[in-house]
PDB file of N, CA and C in Angstrom:
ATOM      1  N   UNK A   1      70.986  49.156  67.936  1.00  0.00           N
ATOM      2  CA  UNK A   1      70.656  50.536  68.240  1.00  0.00           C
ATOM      3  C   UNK A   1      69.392  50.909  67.460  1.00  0.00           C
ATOM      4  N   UNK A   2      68.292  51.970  68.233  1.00  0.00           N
ATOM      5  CA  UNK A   2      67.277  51.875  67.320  1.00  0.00           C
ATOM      6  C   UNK A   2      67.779  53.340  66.778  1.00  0.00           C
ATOM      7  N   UNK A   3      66.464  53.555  65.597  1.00  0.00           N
ATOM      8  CA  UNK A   3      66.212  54.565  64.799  1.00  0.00           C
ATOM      9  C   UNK A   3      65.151  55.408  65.484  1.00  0.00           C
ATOM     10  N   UNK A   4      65.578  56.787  65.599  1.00  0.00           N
ATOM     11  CA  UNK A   4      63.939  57.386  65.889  1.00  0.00           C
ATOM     12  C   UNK A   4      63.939  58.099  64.211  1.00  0.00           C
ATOM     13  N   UNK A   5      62.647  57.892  64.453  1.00  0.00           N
ATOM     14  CA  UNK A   5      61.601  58.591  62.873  1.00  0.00           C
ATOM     15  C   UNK A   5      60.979  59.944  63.575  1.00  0.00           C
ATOM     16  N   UNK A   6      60.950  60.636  63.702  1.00  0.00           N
ATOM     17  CA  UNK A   6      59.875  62.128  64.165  1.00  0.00           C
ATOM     18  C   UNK A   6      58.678  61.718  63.387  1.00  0.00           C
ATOM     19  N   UNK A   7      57.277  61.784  64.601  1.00  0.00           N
ATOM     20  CA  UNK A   7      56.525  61.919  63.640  1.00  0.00           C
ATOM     21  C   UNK A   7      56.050  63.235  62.737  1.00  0.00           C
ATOM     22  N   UNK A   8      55.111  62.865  61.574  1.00  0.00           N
ATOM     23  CA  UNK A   8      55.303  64.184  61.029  1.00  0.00           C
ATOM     24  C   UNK A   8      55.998  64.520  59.961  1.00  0.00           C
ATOM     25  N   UNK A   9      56.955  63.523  59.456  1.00  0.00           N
ATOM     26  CA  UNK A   9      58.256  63.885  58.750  1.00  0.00           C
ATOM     27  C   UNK A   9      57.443  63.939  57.451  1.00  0.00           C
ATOM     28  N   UNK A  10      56.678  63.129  57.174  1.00  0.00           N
ATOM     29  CA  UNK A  10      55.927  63.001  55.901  1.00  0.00           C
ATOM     30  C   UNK A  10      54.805  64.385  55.410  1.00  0.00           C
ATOM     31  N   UNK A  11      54.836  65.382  56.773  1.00  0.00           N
ATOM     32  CA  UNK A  11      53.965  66.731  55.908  1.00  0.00           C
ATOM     33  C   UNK A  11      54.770  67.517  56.928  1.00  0.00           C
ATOM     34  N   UNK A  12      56.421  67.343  57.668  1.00  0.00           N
ATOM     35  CA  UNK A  12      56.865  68.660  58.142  1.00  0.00           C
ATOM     36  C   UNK A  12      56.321  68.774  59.090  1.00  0.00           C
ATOM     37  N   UNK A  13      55.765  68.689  59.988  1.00  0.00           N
ATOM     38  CA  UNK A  13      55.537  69.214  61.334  1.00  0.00           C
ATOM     39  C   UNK A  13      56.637  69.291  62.345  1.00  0.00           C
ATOM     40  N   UNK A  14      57.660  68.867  61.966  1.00  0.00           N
ATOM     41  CA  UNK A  14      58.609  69.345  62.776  1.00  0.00           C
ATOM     42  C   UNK A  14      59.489  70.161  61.631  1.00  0.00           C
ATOM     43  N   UNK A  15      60.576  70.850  62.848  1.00  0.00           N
ATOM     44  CA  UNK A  15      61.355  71.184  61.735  1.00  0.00           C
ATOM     45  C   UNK A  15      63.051  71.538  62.804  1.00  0.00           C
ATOM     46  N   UNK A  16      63.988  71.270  62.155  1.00  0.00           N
ATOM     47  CA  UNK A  16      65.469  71.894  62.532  1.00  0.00           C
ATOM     48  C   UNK A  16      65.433  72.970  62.691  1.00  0.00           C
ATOM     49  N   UNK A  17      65.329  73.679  64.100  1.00  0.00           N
ATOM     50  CA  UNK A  17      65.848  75.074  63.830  1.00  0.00           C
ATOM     51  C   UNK A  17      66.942  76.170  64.061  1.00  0.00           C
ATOM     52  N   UNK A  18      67.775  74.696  64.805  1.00  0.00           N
ATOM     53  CA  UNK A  18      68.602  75.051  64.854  1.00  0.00           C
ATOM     54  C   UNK A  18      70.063  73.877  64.828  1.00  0.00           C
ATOM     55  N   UNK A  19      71.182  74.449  64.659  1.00  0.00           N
ATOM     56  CA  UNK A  19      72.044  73.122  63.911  1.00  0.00           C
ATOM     57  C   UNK A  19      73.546  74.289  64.399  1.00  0.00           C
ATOM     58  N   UNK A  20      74.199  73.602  65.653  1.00  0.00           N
ATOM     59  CA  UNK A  20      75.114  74.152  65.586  1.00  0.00           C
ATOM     60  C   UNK A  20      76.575  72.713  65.613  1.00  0.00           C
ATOM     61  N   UNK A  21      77.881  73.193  65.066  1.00  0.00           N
ATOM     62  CA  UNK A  21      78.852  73.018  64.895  1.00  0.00           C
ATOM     63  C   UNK A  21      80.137  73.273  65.703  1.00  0.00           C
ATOM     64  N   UNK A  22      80.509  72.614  67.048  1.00  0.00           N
ATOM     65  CA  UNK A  22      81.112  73.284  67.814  1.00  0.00           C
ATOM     66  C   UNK A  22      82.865  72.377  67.342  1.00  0.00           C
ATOM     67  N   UNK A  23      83.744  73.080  67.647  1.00  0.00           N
ATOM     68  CA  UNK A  23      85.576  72.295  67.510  1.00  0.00           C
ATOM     69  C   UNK A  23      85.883  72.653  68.409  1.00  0.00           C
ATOM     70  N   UNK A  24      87.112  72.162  69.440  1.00  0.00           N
ATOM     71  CA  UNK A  24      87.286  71.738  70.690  1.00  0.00           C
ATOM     72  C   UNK A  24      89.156  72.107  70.397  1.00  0.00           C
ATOM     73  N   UNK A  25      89.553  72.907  70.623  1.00  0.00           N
ATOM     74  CA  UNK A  25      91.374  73.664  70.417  1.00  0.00           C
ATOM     75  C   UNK A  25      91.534  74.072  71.292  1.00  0.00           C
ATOM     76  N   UNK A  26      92.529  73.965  71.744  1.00  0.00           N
ATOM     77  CA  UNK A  26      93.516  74.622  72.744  1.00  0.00           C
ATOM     78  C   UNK A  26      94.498  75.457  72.276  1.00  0.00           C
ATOM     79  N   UNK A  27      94.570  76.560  73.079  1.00  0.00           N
ATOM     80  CA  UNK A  27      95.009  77.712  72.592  1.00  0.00           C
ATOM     81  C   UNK A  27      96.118  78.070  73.909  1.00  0.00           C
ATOM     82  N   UNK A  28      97.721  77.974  73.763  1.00  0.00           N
ATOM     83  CA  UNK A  28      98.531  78.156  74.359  1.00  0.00           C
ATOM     84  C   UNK A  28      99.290  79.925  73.963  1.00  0.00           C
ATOM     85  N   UNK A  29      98.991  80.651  74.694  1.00  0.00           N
ATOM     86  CA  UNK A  29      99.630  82.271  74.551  1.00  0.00           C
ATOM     87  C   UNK A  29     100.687  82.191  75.493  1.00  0.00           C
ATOM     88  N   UNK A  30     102.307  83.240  74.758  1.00  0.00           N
ATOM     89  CA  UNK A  30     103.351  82.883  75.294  1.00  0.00           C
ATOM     90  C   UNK A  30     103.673  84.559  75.831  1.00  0.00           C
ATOM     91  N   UNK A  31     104.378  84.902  76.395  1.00  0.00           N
ATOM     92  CA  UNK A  31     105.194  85.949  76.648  1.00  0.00           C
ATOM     93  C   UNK A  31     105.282  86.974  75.655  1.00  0.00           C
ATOM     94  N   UNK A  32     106.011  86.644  74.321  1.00  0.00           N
ATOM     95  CA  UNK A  32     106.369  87.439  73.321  1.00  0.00           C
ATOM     96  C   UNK A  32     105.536  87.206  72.415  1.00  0.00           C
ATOM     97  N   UNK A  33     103.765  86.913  72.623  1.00  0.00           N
ATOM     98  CA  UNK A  33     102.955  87.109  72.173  1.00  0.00           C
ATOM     99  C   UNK A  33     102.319  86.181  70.681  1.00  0.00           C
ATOM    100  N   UNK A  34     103.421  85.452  71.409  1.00  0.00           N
ATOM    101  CA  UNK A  34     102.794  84.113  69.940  1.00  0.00           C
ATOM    102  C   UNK A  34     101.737  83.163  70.572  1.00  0.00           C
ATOM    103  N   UNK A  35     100.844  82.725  69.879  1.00  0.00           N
ATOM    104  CA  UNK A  35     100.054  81.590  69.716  1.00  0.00           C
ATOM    105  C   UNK A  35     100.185  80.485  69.346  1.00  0.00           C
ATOM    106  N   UNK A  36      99.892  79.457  70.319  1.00  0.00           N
ATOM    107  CA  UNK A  36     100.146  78.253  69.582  1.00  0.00           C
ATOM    108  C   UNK A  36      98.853  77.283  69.677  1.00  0.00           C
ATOM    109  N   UNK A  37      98.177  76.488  68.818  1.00  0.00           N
ATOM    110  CA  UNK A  37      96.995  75.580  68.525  1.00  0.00           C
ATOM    111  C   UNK A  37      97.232  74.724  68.249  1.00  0.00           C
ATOM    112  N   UNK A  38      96.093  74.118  69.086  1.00  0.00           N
ATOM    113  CA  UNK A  38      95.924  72.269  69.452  1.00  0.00           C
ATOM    114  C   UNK A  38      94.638  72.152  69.033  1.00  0.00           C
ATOM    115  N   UNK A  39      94.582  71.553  67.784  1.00  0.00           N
ATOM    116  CA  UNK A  39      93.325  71.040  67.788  1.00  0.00           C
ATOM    117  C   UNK A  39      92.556  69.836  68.349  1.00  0.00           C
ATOM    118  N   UNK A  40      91.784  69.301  69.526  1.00  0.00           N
ATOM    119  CA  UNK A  40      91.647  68.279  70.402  1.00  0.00           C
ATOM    120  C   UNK A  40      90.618  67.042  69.646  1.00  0.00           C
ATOM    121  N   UNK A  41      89.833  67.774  68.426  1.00  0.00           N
ATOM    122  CA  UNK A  41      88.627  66.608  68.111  1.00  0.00           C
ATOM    123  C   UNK A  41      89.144  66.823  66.869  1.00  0.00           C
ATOM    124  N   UNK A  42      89.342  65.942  66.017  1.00  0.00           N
ATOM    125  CA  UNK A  42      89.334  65.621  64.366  1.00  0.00           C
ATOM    126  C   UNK A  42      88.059  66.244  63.859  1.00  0.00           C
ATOM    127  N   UNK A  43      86.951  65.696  64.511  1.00  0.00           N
ATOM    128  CA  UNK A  43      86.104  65.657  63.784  1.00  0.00           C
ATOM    129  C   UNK A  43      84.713  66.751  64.868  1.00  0.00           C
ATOM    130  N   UNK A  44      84.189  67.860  64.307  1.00  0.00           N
ATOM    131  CA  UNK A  44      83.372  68.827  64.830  1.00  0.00           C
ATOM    132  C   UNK A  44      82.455  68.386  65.602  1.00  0.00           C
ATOM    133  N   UNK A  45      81.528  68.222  66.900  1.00  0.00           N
ATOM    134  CA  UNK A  45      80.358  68.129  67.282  1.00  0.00           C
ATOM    135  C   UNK A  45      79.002  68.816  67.020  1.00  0.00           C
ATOM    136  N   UNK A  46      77.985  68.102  66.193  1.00  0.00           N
ATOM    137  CA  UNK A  46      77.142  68.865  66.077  1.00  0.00           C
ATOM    138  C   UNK A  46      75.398  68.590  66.887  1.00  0.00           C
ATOM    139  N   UNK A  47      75.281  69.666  66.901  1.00  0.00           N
ATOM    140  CA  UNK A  47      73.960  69.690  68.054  1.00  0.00           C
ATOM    141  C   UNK A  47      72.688  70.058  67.236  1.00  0.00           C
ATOM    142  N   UNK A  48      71.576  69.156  67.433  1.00  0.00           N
ATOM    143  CA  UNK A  48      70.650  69.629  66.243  1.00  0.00           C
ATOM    144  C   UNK A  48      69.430  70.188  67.298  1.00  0.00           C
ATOM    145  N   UNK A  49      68.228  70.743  67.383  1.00  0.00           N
ATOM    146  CA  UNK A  49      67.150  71.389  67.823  1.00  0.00           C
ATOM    147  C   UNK A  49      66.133  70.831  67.410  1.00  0.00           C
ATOM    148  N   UNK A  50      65.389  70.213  67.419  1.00  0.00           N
ATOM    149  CA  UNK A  50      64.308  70.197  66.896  1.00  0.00           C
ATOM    150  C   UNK A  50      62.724  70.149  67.409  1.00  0.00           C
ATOM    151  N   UNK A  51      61.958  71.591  66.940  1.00  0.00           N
ATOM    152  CA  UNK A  51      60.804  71.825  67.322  1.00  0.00           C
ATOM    153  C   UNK A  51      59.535  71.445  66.600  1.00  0.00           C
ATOM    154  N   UNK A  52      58.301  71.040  67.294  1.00  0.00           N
ATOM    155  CA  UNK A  52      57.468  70.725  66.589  1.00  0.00           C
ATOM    156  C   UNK A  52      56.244  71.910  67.365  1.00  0.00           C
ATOM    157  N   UNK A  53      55.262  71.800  66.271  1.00  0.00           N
ATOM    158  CA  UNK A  53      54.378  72.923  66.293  1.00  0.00           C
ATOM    159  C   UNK A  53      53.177  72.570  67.098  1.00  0.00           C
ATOM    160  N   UNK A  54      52.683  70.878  66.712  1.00  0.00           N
ATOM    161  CA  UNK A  54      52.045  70.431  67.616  1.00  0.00           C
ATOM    162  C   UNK A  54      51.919  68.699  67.394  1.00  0.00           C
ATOM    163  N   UNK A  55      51.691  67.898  68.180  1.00  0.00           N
ATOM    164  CA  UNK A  55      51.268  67.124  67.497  1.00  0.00           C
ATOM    165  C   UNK A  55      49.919  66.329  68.399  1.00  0.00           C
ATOM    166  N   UNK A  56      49.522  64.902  67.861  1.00  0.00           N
ATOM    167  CA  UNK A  56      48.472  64.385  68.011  1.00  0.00           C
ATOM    168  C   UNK A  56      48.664  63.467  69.363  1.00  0.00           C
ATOM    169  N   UNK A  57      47.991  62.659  70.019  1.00  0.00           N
ATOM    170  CA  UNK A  57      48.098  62.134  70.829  1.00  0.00           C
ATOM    171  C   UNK A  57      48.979  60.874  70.763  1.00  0.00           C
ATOM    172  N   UNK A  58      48.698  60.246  70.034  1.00  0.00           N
ATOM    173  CA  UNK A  58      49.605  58.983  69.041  1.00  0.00           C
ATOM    174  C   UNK A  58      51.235  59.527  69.093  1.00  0.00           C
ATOM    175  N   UNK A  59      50.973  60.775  68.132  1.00  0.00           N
ATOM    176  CA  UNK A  59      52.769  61.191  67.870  1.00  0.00           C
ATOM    177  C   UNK A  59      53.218  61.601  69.371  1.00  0.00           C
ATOM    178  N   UNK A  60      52.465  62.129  70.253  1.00  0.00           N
ATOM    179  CA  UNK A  60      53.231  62.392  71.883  1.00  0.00           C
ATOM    180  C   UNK A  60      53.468  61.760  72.362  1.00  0.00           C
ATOM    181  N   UNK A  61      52.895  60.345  71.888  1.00  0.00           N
ATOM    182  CA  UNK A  61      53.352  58.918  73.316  1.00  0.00           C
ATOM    183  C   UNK A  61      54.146  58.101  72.332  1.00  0.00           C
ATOM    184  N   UNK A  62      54.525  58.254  71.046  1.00  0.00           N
ATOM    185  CA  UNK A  62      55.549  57.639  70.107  1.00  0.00           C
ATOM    186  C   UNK A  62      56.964  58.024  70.947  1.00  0.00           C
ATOM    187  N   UNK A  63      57.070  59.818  71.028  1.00  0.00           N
ATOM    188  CA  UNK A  63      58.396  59.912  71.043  1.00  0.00           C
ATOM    189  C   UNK A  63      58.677  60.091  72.806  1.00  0.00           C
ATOM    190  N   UNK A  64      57.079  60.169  73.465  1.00  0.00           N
ATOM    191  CA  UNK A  64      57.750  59.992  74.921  1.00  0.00           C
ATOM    192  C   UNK A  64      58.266  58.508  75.588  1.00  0.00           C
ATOM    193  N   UNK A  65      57.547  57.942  74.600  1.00  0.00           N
ATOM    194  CA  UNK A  65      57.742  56.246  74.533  1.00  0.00           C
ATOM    195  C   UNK A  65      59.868  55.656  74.322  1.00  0.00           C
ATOM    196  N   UNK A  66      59.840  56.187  73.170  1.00  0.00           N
ATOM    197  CA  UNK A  66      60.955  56.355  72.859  1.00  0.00           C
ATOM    198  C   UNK A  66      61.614  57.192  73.769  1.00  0.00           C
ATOM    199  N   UNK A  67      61.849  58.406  74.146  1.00  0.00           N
ATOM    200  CA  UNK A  67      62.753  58.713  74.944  1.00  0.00           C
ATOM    201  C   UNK A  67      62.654  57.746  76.181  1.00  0.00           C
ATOM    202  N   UNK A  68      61.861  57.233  76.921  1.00  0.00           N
ATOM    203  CA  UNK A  68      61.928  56.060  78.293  1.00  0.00           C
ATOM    204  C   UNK A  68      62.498  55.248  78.012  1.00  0.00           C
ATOM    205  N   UNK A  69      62.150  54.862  76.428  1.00  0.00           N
ATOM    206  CA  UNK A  69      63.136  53.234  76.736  1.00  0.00           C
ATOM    207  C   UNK A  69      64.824  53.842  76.380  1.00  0.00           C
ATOM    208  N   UNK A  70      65.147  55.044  75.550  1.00  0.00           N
ATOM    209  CA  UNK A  70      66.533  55.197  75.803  1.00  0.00           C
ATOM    210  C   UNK A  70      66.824  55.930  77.319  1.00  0.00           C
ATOM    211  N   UNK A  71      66.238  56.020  77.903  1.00  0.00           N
ATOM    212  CA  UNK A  71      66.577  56.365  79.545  1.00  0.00           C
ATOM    213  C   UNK A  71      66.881  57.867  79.699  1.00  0.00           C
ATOM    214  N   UNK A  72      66.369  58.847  79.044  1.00  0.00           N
ATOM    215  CA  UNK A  72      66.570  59.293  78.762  1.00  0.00           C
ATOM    216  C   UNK A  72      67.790  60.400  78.077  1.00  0.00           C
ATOM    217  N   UNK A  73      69.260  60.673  78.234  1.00  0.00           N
ATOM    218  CA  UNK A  73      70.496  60.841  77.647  1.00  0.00           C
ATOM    219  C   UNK A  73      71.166  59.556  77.694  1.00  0.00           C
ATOM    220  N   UNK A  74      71.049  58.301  78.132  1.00  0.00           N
ATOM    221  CA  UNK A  74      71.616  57.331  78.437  1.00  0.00           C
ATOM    222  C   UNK A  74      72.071  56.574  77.241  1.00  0.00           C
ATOM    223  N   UNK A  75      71.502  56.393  76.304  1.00  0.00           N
ATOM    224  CA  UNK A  75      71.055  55.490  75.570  1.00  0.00           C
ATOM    225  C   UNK A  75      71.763  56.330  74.058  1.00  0.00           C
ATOM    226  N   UNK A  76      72.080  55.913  73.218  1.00  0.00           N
ATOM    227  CA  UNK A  76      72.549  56.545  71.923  1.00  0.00           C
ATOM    228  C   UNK A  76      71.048  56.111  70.739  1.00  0.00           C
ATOM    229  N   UNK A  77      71.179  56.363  69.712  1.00  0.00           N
ATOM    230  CA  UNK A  77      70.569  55.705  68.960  1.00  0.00           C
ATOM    231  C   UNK A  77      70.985  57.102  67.292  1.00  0.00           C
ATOM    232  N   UNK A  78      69.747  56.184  66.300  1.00  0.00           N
ATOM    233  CA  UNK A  78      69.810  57.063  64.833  1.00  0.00           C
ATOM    234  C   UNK A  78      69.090  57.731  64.488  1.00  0.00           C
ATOM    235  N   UNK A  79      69.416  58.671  63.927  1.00  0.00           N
ATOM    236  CA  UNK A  79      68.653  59.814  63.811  1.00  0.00           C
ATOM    237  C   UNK A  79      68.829  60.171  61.794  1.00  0.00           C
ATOM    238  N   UNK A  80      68.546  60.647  61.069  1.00  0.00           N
ATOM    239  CA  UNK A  80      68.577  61.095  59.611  1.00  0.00           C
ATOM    240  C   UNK A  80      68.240  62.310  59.815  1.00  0.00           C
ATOM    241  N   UNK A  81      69.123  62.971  58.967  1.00  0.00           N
ATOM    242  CA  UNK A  81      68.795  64.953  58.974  1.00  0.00           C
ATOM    243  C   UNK A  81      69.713  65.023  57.584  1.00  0.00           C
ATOM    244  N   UNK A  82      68.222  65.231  56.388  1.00  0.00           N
ATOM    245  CA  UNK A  82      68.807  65.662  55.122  1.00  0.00           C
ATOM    246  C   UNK A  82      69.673  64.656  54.346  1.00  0.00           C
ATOM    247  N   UNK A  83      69.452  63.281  54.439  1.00  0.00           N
ATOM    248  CA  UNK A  83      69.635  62.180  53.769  1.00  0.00           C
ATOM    249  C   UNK A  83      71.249  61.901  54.596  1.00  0.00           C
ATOM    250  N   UNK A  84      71.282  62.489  55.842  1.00  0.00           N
ATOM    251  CA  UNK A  84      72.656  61.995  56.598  1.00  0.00           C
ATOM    252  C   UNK A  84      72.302  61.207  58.115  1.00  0.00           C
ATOM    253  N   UNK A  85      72.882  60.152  58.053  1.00  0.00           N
ATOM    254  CA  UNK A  85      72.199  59.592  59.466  1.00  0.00           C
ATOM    255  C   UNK A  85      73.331  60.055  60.361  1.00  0.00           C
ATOM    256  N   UNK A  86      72.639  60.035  61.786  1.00  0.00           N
ATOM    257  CA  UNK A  86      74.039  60.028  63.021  1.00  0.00           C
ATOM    258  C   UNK A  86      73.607  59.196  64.111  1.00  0.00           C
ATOM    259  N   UNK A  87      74.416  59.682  64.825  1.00  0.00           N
ATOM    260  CA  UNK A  87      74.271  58.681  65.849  1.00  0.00           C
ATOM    261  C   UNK A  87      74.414  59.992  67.204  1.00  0.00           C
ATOM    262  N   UNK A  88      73.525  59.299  67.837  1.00  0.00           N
ATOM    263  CA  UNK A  88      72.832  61.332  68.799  1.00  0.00           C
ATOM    264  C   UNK A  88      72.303  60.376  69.840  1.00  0.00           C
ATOM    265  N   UNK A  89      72.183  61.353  70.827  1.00  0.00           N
ATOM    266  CA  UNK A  89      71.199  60.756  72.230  1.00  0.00           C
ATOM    267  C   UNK A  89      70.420  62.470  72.498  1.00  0.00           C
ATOM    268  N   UNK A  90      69.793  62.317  73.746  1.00  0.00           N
ATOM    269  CA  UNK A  90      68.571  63.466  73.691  1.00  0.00           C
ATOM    270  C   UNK A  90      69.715  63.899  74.980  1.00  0.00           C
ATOM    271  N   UNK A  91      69.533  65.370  75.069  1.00  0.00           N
ATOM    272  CA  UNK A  91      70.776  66.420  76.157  1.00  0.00           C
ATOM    273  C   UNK A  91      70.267  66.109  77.036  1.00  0.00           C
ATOM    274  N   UNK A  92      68.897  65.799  77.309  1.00  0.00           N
ATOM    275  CA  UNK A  92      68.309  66.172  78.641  1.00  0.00           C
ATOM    276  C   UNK A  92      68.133  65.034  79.167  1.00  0.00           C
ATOM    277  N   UNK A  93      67.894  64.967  80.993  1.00  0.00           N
ATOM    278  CA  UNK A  93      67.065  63.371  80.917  1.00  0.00           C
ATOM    279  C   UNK A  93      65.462  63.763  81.343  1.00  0.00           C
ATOM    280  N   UNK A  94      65.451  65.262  80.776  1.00  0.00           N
ATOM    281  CA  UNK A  94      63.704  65.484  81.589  1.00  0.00           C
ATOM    282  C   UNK A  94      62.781  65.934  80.164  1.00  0.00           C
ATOM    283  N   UNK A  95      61.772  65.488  79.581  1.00  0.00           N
ATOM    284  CA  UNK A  95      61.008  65.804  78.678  1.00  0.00           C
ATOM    285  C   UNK A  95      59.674  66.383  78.752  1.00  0.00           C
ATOM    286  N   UNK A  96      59.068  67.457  78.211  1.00  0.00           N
ATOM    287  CA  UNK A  96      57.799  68.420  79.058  1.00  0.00           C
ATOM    288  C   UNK A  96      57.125  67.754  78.111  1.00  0.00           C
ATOM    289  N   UNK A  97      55.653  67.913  78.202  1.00  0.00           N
ATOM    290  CA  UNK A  97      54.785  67.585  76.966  1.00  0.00           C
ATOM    291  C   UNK A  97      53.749  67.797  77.704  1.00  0.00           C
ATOM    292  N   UNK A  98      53.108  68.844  77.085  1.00  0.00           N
ATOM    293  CA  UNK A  98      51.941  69.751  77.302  1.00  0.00           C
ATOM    294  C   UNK A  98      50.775  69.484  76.465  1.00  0.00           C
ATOM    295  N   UNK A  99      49.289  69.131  77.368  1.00  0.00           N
ATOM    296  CA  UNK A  99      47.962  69.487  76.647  1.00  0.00           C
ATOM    297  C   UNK A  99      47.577  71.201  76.386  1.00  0.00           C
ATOM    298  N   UNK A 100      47.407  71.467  74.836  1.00  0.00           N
ATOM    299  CA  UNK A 100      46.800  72.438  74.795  1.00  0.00           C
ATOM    300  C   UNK A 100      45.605  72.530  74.260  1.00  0.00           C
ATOM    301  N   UNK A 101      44.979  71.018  73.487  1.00  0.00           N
ATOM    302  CA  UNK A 101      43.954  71.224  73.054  1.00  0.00           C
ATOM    303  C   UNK A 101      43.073  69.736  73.061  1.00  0.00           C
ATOM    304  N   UNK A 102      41.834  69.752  72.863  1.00  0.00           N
ATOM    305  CA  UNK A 102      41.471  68.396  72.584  1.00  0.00           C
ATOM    306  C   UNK A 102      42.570  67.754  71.929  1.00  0.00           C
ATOM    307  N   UNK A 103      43.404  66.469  72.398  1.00  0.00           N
ATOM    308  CA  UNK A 103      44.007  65.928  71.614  1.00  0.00           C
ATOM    309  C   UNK A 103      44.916  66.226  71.165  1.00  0.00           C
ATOM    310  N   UNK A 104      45.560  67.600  71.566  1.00  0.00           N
ATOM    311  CA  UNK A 104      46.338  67.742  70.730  1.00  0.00           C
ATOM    312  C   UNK A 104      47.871  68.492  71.720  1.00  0.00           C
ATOM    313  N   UNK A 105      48.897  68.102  71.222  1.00  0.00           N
ATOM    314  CA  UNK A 105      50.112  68.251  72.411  1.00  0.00           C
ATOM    315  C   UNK A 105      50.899  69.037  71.788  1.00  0.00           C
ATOM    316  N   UNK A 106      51.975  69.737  72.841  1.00  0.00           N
ATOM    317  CA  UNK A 106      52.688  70.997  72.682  1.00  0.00           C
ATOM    318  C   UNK A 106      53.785  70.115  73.064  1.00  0.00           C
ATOM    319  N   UNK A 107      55.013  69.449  72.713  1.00  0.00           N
ATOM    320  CA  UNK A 107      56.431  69.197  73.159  1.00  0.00           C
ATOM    321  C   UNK A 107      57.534  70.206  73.237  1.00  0.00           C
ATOM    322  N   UNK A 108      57.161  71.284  72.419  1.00  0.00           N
ATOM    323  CA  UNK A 108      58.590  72.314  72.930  1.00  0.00           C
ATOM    324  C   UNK A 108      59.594  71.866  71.778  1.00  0.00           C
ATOM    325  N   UNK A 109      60.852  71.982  72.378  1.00  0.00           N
ATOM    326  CA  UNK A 109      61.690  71.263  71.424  1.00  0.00           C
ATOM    327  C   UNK A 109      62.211  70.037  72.180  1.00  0.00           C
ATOM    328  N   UNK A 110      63.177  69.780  71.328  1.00  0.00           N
ATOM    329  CA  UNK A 110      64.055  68.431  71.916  1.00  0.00           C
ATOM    330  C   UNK A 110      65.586  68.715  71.271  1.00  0.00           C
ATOM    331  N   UNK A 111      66.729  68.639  72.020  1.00  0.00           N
ATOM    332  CA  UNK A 111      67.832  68.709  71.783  1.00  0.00           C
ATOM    333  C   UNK A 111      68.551  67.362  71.173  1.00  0.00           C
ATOM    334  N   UNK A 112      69.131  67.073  70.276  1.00  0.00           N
ATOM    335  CA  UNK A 112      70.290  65.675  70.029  1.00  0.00           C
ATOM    336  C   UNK A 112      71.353  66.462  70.029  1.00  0.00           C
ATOM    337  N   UNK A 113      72.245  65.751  70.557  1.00  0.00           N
ATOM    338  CA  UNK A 113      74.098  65.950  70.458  1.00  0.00           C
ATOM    339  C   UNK A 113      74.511  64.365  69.701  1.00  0.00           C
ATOM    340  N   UNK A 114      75.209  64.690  68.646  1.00  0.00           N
ATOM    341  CA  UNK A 114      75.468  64.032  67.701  1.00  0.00           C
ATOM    342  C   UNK A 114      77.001  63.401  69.200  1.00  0.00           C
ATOM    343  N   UNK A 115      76.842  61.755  68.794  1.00  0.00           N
ATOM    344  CA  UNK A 115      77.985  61.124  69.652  1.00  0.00           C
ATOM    345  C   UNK A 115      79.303  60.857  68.951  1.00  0.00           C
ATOM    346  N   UNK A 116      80.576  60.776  70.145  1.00  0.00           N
ATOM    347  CA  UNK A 116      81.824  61.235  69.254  1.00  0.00           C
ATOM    348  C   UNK A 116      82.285  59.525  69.256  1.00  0.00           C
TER     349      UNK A 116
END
């Protein structure tokens, strides 16, 4: 399985901006108003965001490179966020990547869903 690196990581040009935590319960309501819970996943799913501000021509065909050869959601691979690795694939199978300047590219964000 490979590793993706973001480029950038070495002066921040990207950044997390968002990091959510979802749990997966079932919730059975009775007649005389009791509740009863099922919790379905041990362990939480988490979804990370990550936007970059811009990058260079090099760093746009690194990670569009990389998303083709994982096919795009197809494919799992590693990711590190804050000295924790996971194991994630990209949500989407469609990736935008925009010229806005000499040389220089707009990607938007990119979604990972951490795999169960």
């Amino acid at each position: 399985m490979e590793t993706f690196i973001p480029p950038g990581k070495e002066y921040d040009n990207y950044n997390v901006y968002e990091k959510r935590v979802q749990f997966n319960t079932l919730k059975s309501s009775y007649e005389n108003g009791v509740v009863q819970k099922r919790a379905k996943w041990a362990y939480p799913l988490r979804t990370f965001v990550l936007q970059y501000e811009m990058l260079t021509e090099e760093e746009a065909e690194y990670i569009l490179n990389f998303f083709i050869a994982r096919k795009g959601s197809f494919e799992s691979f590693y990711w590190t966020h804050k000295e924790t690795q996971y194991t994630v694939y990209f949500d989407e199978d469609i990736m935008n990547l925009a010229r806005f300047a000499y040389n220089l590219y707009q990607l938007g964000t990119i979604k990972l869903i951490q795999e169960k």
